[in-house]
PDB file of N, CA and C in Angstrom:
ATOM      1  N   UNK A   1       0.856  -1.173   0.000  1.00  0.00           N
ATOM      2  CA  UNK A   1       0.000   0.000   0.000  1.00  0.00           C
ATOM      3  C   UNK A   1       0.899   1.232   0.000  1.00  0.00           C
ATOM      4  N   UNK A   2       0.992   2.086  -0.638  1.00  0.00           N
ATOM      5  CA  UNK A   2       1.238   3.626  -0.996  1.00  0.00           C
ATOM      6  C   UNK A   2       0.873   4.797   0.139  1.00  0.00           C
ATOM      7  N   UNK A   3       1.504   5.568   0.329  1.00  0.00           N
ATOM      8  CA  UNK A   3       1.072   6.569   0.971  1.00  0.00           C
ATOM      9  C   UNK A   3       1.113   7.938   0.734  1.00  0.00           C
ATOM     10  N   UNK A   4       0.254   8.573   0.373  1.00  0.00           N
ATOM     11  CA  UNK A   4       0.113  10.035   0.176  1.00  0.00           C
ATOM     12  C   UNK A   4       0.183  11.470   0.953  1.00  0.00           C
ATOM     13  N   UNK A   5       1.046  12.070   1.198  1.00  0.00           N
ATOM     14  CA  UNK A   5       0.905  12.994   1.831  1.00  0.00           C
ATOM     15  C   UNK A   5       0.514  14.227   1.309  1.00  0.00           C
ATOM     16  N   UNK A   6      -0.125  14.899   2.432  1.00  0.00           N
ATOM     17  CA  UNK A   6      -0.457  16.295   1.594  1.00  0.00           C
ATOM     18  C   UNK A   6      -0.555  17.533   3.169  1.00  0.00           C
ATOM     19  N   UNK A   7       0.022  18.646   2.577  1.00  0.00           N
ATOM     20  CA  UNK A   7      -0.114  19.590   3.854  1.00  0.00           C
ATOM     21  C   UNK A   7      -1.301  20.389   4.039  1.00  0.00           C
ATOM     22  N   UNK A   8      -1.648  21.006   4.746  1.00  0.00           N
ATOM     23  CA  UNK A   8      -2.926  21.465   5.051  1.00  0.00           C
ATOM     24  C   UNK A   8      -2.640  22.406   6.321  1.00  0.00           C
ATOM     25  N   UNK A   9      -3.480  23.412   6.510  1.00  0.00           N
ATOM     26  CA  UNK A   9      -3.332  24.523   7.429  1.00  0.00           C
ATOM     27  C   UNK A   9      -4.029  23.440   8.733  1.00  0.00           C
ATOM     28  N   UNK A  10      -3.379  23.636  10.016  1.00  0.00           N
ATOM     29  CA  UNK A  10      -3.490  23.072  10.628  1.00  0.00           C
ATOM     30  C   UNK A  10      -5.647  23.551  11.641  1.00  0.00           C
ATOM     31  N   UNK A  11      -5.297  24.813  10.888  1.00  0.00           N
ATOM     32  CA  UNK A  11      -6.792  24.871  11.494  1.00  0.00           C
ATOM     33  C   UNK A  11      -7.842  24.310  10.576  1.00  0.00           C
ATOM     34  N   UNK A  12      -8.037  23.761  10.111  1.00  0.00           N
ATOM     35  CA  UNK A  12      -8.380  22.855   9.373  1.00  0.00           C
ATOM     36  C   UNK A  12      -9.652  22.033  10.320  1.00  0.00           C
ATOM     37  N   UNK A  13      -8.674  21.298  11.031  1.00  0.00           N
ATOM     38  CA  UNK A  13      -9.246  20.292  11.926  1.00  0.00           C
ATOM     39  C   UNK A  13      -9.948  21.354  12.648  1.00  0.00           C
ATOM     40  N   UNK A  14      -9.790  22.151  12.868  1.00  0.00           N
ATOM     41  CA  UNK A  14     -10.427  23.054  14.269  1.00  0.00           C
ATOM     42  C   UNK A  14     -11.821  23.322  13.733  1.00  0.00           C
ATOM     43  N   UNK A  15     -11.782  24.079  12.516  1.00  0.00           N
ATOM     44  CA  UNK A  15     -13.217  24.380  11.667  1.00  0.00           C
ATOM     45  C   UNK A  15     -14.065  23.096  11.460  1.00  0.00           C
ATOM     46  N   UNK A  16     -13.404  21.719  11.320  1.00  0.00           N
ATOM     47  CA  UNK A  16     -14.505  20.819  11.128  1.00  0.00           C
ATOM     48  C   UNK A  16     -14.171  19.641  12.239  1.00  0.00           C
ATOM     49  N   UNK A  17     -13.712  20.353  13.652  1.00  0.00           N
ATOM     50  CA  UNK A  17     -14.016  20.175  14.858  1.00  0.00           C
ATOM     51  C   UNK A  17     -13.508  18.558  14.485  1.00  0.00           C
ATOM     52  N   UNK A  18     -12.282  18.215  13.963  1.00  0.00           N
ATOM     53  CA  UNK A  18     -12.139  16.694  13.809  1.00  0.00           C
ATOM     54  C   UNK A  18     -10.636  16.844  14.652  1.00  0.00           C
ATOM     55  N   UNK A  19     -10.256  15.396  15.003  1.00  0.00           N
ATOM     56  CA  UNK A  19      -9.031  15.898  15.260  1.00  0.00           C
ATOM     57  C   UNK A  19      -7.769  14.945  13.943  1.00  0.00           C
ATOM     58  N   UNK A  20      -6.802  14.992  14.282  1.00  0.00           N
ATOM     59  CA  UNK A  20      -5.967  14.776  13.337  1.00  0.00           C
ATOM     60  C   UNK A  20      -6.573  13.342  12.469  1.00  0.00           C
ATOM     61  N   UNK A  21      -6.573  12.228  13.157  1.00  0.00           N
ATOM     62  CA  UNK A  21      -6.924  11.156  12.573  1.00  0.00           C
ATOM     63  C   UNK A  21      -8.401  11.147  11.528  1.00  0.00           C
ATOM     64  N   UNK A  22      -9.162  11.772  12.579  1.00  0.00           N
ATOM     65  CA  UNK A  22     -10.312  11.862  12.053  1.00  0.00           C
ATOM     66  C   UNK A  22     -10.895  12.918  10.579  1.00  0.00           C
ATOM     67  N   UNK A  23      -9.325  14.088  10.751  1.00  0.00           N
ATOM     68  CA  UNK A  23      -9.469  14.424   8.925  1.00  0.00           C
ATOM     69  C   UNK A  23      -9.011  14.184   8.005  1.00  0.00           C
ATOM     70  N   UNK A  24      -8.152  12.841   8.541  1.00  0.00           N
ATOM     71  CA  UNK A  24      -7.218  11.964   7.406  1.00  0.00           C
ATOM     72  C   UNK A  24      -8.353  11.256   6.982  1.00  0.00           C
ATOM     73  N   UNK A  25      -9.140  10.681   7.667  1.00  0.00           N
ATOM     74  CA  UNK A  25     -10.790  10.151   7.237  1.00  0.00           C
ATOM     75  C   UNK A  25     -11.227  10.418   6.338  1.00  0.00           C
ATOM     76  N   UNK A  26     -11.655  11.856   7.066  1.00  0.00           N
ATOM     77  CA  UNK A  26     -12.528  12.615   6.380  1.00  0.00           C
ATOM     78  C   UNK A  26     -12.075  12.701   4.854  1.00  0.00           C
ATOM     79  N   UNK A  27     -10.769  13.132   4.585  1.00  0.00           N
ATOM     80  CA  UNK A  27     -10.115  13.513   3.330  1.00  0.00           C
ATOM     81  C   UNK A  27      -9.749  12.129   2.660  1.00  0.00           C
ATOM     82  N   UNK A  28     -10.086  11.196   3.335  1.00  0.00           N
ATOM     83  CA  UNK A  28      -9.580   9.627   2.138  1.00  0.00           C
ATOM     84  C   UNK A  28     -11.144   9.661   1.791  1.00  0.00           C
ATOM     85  N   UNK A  29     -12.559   9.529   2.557  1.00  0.00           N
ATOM     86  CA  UNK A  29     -13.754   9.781   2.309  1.00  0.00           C
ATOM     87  C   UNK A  29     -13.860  10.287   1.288  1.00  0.00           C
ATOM     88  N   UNK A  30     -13.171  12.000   1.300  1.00  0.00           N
ATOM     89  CA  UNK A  30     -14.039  12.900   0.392  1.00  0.00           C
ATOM     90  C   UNK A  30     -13.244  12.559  -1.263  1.00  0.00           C
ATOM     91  N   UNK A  31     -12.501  12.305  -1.283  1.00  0.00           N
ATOM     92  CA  UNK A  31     -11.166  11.758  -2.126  1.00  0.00           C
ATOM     93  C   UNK A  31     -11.826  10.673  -2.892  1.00  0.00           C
ATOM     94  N   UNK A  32     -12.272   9.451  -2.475  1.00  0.00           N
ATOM     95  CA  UNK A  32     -12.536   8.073  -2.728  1.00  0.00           C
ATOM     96  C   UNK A  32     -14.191   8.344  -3.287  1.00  0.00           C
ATOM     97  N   UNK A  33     -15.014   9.376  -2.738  1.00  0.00           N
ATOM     98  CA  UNK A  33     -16.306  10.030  -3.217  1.00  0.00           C
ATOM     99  C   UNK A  33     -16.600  10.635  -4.499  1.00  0.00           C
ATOM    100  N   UNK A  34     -15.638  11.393  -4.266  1.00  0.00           N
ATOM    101  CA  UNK A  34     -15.238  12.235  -5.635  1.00  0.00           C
ATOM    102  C   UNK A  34     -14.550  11.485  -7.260  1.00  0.00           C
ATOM    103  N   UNK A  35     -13.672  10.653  -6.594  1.00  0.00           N
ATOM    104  CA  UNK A  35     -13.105   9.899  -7.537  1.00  0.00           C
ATOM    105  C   UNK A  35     -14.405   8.301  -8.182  1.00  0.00           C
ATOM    106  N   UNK A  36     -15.000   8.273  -7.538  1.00  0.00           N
ATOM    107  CA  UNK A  36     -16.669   7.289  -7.641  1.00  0.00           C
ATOM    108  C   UNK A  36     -17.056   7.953  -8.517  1.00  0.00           C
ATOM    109  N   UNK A  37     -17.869   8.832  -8.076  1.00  0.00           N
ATOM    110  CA  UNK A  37     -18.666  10.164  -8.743  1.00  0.00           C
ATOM    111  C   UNK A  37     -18.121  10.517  -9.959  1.00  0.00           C
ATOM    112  N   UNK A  38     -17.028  10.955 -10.108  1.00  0.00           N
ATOM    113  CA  UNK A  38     -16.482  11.058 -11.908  1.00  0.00           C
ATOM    114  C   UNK A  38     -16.266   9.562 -12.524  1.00  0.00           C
ATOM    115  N   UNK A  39     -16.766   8.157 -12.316  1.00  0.00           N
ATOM    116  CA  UNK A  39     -16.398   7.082 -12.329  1.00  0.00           C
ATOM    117  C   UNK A  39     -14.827   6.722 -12.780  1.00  0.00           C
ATOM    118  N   UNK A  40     -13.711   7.118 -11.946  1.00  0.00           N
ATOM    119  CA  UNK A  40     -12.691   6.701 -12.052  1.00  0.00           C
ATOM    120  C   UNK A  40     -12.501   5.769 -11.636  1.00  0.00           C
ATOM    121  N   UNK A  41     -13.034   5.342  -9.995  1.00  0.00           N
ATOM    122  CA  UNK A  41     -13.052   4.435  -9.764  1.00  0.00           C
ATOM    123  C   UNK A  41     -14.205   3.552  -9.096  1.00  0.00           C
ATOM    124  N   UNK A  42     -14.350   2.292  -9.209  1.00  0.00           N
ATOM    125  CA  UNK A  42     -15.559   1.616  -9.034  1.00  0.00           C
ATOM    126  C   UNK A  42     -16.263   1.582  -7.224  1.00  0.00           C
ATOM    127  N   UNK A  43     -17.100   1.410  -7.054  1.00  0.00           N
ATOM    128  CA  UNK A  43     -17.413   1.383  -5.450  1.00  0.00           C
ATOM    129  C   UNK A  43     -16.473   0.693  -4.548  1.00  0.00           C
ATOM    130  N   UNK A  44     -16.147  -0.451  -4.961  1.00  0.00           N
ATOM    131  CA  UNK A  44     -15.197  -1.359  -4.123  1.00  0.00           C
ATOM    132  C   UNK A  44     -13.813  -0.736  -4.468  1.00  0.00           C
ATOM    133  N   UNK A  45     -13.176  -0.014  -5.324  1.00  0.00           N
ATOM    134  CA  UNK A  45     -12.142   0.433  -4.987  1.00  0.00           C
ATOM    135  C   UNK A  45     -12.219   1.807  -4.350  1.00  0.00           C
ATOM    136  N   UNK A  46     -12.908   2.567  -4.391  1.00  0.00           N
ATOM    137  CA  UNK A  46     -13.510   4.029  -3.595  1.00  0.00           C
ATOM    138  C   UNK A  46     -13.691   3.348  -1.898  1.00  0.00           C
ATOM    139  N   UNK A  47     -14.060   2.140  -1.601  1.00  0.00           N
ATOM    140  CA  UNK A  47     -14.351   1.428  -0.627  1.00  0.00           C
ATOM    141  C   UNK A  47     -12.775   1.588   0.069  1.00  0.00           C
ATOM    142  N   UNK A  48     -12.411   0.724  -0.911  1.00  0.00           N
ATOM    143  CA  UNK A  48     -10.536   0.242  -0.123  1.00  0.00           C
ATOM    144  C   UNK A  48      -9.792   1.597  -0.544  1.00  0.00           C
ATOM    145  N   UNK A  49      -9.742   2.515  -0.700  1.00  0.00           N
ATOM    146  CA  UNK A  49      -9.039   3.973  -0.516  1.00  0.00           C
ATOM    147  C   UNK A  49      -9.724   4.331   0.510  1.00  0.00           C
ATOM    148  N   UNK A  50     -11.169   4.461   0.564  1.00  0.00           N
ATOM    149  CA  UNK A  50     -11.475   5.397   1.834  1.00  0.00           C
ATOM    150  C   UNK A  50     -11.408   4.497   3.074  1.00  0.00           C
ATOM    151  N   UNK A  51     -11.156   3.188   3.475  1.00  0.00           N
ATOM    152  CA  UNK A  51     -10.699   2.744   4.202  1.00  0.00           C
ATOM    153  C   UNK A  51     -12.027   1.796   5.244  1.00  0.00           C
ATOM    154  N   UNK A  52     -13.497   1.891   4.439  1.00  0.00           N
ATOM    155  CA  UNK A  52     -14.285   1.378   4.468  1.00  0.00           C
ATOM    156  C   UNK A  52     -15.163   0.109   3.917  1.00  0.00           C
ATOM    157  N   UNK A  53     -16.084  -0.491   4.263  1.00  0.00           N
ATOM    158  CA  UNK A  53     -16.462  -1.964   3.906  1.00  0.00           C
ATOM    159  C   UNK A  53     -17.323  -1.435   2.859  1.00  0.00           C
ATOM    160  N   UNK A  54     -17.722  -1.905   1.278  1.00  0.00           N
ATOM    161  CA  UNK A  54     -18.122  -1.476   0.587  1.00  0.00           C
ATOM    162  C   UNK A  54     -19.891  -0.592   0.705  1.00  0.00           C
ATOM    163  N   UNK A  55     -20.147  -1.588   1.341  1.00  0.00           N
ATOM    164  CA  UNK A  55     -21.943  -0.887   1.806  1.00  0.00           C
ATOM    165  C   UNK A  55     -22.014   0.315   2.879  1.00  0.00           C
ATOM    166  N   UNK A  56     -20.830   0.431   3.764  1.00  0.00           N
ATOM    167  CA  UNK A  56     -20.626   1.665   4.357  1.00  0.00           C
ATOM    168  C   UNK A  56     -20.156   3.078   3.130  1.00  0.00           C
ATOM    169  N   UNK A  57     -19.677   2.599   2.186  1.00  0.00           N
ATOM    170  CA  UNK A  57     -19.041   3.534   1.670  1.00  0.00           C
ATOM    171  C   UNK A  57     -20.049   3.861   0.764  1.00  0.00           C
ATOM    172  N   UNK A  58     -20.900   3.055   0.041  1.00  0.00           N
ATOM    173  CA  UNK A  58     -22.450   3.430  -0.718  1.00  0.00           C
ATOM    174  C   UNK A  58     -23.323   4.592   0.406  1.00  0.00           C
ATOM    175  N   UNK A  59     -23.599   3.659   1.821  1.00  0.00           N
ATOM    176  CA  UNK A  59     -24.305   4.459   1.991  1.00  0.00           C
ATOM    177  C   UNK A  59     -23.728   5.895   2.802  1.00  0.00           C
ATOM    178  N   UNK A  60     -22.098   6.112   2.550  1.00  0.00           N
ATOM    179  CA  UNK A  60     -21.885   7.731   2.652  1.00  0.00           C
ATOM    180  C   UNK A  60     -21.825   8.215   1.721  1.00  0.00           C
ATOM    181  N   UNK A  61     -22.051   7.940   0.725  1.00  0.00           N
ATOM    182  CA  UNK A  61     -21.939   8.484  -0.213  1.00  0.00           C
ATOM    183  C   UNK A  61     -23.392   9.790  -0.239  1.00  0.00           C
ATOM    184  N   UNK A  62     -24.113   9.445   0.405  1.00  0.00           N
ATOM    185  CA  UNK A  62     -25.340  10.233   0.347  1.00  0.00           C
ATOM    186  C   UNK A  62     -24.438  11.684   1.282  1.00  0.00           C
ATOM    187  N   UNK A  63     -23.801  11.478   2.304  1.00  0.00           N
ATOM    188  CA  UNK A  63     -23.290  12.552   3.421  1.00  0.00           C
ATOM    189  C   UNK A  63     -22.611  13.500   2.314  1.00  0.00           C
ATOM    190  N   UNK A  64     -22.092  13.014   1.547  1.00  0.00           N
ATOM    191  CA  UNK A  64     -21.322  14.318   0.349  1.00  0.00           C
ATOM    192  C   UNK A  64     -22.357  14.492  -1.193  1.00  0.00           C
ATOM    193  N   UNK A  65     -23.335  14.294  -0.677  1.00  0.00           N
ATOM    194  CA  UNK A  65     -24.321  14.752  -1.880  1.00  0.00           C
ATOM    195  C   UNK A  65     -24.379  14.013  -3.101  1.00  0.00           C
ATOM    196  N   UNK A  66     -23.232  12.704  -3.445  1.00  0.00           N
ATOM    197  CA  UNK A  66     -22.739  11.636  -4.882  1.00  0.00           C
ATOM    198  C   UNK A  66     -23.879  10.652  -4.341  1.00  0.00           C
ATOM    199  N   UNK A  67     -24.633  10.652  -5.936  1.00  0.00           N
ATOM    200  CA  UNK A  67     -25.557   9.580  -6.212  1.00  0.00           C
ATOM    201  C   UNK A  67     -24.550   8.257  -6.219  1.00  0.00           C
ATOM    202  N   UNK A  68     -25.365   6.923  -6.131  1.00  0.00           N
ATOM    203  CA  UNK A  68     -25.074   5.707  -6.317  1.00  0.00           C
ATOM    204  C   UNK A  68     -25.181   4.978  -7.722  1.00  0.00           C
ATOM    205  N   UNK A  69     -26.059   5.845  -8.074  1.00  0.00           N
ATOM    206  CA  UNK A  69     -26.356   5.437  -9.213  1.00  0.00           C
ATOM    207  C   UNK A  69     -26.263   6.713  -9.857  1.00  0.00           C
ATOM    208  N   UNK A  70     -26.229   6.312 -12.131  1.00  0.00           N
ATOM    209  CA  UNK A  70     -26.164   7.481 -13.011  1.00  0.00           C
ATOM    210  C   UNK A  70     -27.215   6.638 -13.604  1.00  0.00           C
ATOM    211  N   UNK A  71     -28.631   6.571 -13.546  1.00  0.00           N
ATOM    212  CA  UNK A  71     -29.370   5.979 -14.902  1.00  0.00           C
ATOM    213  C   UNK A  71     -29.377   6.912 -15.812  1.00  0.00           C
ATOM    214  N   UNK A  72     -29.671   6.678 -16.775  1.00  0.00           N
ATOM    215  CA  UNK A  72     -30.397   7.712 -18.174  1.00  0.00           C
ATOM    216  C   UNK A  72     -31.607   7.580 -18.048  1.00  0.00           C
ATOM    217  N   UNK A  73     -32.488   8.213 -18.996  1.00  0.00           N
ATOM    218  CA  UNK A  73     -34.047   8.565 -18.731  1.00  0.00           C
ATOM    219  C   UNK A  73     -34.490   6.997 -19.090  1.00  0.00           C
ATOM    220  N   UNK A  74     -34.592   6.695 -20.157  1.00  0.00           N
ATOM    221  CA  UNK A  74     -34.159   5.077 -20.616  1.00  0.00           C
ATOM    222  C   UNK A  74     -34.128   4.167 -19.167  1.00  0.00           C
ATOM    223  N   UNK A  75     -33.232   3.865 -18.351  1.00  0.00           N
ATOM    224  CA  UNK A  75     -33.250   2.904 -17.375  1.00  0.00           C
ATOM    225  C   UNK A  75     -33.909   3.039 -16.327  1.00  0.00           C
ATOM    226  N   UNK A  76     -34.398   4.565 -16.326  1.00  0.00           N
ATOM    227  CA  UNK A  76     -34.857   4.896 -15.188  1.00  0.00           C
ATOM    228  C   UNK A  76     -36.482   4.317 -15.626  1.00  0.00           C
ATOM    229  N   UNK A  77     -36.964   4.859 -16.613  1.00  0.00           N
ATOM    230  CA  UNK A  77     -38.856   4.219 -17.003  1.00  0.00           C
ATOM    231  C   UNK A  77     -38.139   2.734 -16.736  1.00  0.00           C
ATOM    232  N   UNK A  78     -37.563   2.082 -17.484  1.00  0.00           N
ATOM    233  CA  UNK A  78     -37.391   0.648 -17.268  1.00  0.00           C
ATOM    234  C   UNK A  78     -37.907   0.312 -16.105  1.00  0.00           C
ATOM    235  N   UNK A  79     -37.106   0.618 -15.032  1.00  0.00           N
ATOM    236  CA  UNK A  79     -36.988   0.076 -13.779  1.00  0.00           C
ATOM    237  C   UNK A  79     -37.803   0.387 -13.044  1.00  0.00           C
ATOM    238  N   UNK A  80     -38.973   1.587 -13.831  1.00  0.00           N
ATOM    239  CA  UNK A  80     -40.053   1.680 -12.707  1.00  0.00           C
ATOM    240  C   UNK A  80     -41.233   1.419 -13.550  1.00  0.00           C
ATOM    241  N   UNK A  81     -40.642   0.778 -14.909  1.00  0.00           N
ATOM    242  CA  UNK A  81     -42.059   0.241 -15.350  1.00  0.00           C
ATOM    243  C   UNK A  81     -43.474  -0.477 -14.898  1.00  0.00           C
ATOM    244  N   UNK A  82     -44.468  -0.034 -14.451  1.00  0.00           N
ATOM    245  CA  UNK A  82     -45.462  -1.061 -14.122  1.00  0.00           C
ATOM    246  C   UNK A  82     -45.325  -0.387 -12.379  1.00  0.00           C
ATOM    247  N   UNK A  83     -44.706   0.615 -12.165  1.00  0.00           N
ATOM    248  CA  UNK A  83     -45.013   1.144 -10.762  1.00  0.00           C
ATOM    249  C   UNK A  83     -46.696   1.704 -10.848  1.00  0.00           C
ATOM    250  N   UNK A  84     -46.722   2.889 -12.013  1.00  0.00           N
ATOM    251  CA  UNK A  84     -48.331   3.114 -12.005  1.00  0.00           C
ATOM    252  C   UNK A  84     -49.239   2.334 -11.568  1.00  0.00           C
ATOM    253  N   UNK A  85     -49.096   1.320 -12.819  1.00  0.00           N
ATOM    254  CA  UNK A  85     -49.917  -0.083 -12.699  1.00  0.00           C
ATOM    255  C   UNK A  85     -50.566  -0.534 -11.541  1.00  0.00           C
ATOM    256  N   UNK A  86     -49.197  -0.451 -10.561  1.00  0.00           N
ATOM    257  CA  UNK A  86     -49.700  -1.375  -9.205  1.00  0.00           C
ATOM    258  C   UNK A  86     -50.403  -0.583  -8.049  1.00  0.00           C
ATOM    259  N   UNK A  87     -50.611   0.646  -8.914  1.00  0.00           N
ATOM    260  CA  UNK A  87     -51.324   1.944  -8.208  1.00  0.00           C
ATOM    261  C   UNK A  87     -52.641   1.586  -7.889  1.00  0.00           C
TER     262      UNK A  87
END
């Protein structure tokens, strides 16, 4: 495994009240979110960067605003075909 460093103003942590460990988190999180979201990389590898089990990392994905999904208009009627119906 690789390690990345990066510097950062130390008040940092103070504004989002984390302490050191907890904005190395935060920043493999927002990192591994972002990199999902432009699909660079797939859930299970966004998973093992941000340092989480894959279904934890789906469902933070909602805490930074990145959908789970991209349908098109197309998959989206698909998949809710026959919802009316059962109205």
């Amino acid at each position: 495994m690789k390690t990345l460093q990066m510097e950062y103003p130390e008040s940092l942590e103070t504004v989002l009240n984390l302490d050191e460990a907890g904005f190395a988190a935060e920043g493999r999180m927002a990192s591994a979110v972002k990199l999902f979201e432009l699909g660079r990389l797939s859930s299970g590898q966004a998973a093992a960067l941000a340092g989480v089990e894959r279904v934890r990392f789906l469902l933070d994905c909602a805490r930074y605003g990145a959908p789970v999904t991209s349908w098109d208009d197309e998959e989206m009627r698909a998949e809710f075909a026959g919802l009316e119906d059962a109205q």
